[in-house]
N, C-alpha and C. Protein backbone atom coordinates (compact mmCIF):
# COMPACT_ATOMS: atom_id res chain seq x y z
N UNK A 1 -2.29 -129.40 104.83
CA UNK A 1 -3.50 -129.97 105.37
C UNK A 1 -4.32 -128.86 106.01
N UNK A 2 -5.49 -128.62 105.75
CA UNK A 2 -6.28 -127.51 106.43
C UNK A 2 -6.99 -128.61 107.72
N UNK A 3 -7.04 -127.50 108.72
CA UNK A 3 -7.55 -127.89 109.35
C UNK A 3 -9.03 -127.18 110.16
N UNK A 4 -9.60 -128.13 111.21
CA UNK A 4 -11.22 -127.39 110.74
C UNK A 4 -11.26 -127.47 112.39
N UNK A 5 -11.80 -126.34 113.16
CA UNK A 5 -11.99 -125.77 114.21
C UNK A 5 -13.42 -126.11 114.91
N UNK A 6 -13.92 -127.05 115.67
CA UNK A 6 -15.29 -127.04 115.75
C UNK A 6 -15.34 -126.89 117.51
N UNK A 7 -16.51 -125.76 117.42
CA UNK A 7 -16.62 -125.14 118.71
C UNK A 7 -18.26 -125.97 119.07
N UNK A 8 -17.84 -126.66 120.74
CA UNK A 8 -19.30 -127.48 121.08
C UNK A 8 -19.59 -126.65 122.51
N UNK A 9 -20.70 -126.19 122.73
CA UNK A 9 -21.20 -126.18 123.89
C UNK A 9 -21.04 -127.15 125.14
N UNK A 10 -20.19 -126.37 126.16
CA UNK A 10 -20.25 -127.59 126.99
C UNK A 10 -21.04 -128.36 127.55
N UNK A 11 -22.56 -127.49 127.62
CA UNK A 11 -23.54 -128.45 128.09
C UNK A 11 -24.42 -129.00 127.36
N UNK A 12 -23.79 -129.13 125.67
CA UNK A 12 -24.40 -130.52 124.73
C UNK A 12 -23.27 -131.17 124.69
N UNK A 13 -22.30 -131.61 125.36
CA UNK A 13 -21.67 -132.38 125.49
C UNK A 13 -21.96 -133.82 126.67
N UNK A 14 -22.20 -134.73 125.80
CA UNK A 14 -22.48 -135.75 127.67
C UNK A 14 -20.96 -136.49 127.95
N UNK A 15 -20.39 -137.28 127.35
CA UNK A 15 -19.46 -137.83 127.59
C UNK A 15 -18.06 -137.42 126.35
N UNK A 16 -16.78 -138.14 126.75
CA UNK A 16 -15.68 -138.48 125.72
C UNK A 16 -15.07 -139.59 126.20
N UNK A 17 -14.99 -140.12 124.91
CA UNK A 17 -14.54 -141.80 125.10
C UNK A 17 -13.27 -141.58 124.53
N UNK A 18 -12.31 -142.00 124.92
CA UNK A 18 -10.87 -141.91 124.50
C UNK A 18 -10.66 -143.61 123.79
N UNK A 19 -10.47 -143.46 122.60
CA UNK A 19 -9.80 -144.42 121.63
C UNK A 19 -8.81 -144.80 121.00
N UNK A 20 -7.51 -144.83 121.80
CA UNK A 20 -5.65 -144.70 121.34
C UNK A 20 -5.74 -143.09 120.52
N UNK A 21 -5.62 -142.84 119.90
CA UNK A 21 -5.65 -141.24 119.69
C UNK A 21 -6.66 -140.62 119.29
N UNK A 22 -7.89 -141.30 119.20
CA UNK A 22 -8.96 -140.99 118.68
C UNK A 22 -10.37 -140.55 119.76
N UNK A 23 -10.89 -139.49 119.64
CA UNK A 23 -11.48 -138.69 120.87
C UNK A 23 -13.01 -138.72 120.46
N UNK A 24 -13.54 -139.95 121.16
CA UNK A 24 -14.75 -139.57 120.66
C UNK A 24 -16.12 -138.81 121.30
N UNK A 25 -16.69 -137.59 120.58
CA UNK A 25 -17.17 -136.80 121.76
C UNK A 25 -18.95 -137.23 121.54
N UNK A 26 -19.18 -137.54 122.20
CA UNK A 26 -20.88 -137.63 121.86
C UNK A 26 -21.56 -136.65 122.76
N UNK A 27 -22.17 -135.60 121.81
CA UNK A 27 -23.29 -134.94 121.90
C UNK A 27 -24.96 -134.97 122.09
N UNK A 28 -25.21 -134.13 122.43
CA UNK A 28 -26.82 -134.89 122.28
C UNK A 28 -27.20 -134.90 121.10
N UNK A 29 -26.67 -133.93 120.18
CA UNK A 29 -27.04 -134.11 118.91
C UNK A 29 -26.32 -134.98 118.05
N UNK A 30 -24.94 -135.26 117.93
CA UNK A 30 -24.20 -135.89 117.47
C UNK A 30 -23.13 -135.99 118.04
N UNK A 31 -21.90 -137.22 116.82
CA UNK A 31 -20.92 -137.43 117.52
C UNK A 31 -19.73 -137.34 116.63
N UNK A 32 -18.43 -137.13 117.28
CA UNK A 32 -17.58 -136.17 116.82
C UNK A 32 -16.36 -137.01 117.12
N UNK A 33 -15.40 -136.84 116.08
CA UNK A 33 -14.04 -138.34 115.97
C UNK A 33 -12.93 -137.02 115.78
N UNK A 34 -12.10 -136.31 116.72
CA UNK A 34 -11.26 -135.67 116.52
C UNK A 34 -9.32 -136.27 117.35
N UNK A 35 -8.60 -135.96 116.28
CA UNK A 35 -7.41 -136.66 117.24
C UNK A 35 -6.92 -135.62 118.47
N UNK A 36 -7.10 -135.85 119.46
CA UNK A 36 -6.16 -135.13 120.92
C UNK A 36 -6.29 -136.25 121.98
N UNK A 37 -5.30 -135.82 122.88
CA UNK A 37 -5.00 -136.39 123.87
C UNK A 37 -6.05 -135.94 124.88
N UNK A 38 -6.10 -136.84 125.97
CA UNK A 38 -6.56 -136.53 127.53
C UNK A 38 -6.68 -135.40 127.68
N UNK A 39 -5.38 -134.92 128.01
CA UNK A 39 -4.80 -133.74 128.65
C UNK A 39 -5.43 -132.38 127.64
N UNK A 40 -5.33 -132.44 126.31
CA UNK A 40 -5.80 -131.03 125.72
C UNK A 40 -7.33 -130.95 125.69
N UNK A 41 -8.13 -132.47 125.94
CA UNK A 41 -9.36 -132.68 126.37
C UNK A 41 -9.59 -131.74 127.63
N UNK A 42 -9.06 -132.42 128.25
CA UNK A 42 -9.29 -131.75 130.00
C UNK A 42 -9.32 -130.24 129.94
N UNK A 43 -8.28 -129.77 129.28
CA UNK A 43 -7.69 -128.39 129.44
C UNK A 43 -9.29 -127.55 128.99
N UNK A 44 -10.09 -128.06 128.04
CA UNK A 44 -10.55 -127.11 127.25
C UNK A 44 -12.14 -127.09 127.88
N UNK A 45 -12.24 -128.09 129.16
CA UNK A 45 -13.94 -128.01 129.60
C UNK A 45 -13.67 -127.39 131.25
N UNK A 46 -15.37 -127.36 131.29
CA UNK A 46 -15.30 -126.51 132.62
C UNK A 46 -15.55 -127.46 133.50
N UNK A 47 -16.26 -126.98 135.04
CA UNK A 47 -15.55 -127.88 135.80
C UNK A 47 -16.78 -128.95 136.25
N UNK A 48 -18.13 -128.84 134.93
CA UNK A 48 -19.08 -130.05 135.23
C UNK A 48 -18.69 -131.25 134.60
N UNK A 49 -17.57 -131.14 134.36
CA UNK A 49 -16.77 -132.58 133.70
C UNK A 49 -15.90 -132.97 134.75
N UNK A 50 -16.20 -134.50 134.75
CA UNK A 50 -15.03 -135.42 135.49
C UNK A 50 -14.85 -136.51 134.88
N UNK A 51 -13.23 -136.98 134.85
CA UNK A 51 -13.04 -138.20 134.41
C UNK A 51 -12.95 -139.17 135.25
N UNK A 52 -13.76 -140.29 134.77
CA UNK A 52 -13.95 -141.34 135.31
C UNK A 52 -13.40 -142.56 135.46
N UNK A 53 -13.05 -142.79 133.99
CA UNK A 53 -11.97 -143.92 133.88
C UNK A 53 -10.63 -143.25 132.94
N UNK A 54 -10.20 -143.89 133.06
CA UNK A 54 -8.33 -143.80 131.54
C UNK A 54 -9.30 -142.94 130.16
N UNK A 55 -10.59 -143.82 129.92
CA UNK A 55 -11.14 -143.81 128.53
C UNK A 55 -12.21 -142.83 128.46
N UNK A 56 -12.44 -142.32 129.77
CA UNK A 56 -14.05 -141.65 129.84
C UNK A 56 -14.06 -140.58 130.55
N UNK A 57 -14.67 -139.14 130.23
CA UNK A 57 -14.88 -138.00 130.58
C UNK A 57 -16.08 -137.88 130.17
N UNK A 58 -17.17 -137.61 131.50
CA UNK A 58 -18.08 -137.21 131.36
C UNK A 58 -18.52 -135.65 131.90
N UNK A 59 -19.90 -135.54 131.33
CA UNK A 59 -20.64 -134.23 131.87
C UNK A 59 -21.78 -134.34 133.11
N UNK A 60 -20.96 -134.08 133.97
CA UNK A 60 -21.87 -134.35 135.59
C UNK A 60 -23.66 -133.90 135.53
N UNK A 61 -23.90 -132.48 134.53
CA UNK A 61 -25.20 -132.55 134.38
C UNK A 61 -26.12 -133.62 133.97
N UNK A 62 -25.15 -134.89 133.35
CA UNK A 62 -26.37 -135.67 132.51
C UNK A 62 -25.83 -137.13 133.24
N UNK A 63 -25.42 -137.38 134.71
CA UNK A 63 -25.87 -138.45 135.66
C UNK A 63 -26.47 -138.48 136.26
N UNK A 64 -27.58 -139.59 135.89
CA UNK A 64 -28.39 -139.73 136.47
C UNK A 64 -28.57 -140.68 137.72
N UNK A 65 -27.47 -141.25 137.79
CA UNK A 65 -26.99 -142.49 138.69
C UNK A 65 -25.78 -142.63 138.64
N UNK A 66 -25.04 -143.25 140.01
CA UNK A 66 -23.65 -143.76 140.17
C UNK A 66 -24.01 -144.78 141.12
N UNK A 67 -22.80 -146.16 140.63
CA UNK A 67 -22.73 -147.05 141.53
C UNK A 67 -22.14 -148.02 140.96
N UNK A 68 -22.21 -149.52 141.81
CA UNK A 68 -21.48 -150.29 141.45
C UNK A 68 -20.06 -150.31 140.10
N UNK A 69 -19.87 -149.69 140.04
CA UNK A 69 -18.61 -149.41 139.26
C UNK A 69 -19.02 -148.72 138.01
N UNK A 70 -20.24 -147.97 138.41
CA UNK A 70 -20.67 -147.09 137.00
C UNK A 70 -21.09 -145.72 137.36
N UNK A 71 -21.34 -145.36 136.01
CA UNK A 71 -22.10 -143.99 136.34
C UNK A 71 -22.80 -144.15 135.01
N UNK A 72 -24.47 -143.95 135.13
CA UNK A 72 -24.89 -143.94 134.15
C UNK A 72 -25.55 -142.36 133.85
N UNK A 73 -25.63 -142.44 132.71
CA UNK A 73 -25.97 -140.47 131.97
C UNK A 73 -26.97 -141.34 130.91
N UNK A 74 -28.17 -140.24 130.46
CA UNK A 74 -28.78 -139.82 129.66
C UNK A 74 -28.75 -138.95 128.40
N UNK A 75 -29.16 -139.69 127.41
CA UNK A 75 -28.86 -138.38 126.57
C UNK A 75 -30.45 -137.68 125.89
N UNK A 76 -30.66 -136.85 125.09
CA UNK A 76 -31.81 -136.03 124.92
C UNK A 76 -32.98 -137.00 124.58
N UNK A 77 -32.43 -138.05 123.83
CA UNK A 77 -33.69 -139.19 123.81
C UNK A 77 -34.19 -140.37 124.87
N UNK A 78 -33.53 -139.98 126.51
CA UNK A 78 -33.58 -140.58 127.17
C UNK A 78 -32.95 -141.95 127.50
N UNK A 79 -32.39 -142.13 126.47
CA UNK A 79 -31.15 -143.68 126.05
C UNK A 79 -30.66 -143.60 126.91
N UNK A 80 -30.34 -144.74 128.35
CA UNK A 80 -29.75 -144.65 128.92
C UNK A 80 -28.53 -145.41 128.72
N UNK A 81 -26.87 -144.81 129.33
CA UNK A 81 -25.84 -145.10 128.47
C UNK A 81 -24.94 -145.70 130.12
N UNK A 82 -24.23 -146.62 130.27
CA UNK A 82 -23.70 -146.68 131.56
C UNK A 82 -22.08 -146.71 130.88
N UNK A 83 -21.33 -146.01 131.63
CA UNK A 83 -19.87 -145.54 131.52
C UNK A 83 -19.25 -146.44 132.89
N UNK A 84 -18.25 -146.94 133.07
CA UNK A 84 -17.41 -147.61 134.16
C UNK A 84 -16.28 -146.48 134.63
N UNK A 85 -16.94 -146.53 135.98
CA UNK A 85 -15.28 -146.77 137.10
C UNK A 85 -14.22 -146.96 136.69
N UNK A 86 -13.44 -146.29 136.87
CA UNK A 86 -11.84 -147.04 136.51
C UNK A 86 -11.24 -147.05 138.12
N UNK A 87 -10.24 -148.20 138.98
CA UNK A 87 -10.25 -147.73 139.88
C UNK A 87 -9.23 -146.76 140.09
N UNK A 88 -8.53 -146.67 139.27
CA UNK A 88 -8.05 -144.83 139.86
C UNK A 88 -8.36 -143.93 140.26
N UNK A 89 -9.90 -143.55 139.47
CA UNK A 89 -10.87 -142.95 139.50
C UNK A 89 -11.99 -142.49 140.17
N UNK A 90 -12.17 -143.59 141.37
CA UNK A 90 -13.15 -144.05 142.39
C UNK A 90 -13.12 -143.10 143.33
């Protein structure tokens, strides 16, 4: 099986949604379905990322708001996207 190496800028990165093994990264430009865990997630960004819930790692540059059990981010077309609290997370 070959496998394919894709290098993202961390600050076109806004969020990662974790999907049972499936990592989904949305960019401002696009979005990206690679299999890893949490943990090799975490390992590989710097430190304008925090996770928020079990399912969600975001990029602190692109919140524009936090509250009631959210945090909402923007992406380059202004779409606003709201991500949840987990309370571990809080």
């Amino acid at each position: 099986m070959d496998i394919k190496k894709i290098w993202l800028p961390c600050e076109n990165i806004l969020y990662f949604e974790k999907k049972r093994r499936l990592v989904i990264i949305t960019t401002l430009h696009k979005v990206f379905s690679p299999y890893l865990t949490t943990t090799e997630v975490l390992k590989q960004l710097d430190t304008s990322f925090i996770q928020i819930h079990r399912s969600y790692i975001i990029n602190s540059r692109y919140v524009i708001n936090s509250g009631n059990n959210k945090f909402t981010v923007t992406d380059s077309h202004e779409e606003i996207i709201n991500l949840p609290i987990g309370r571990t997370f809080q």
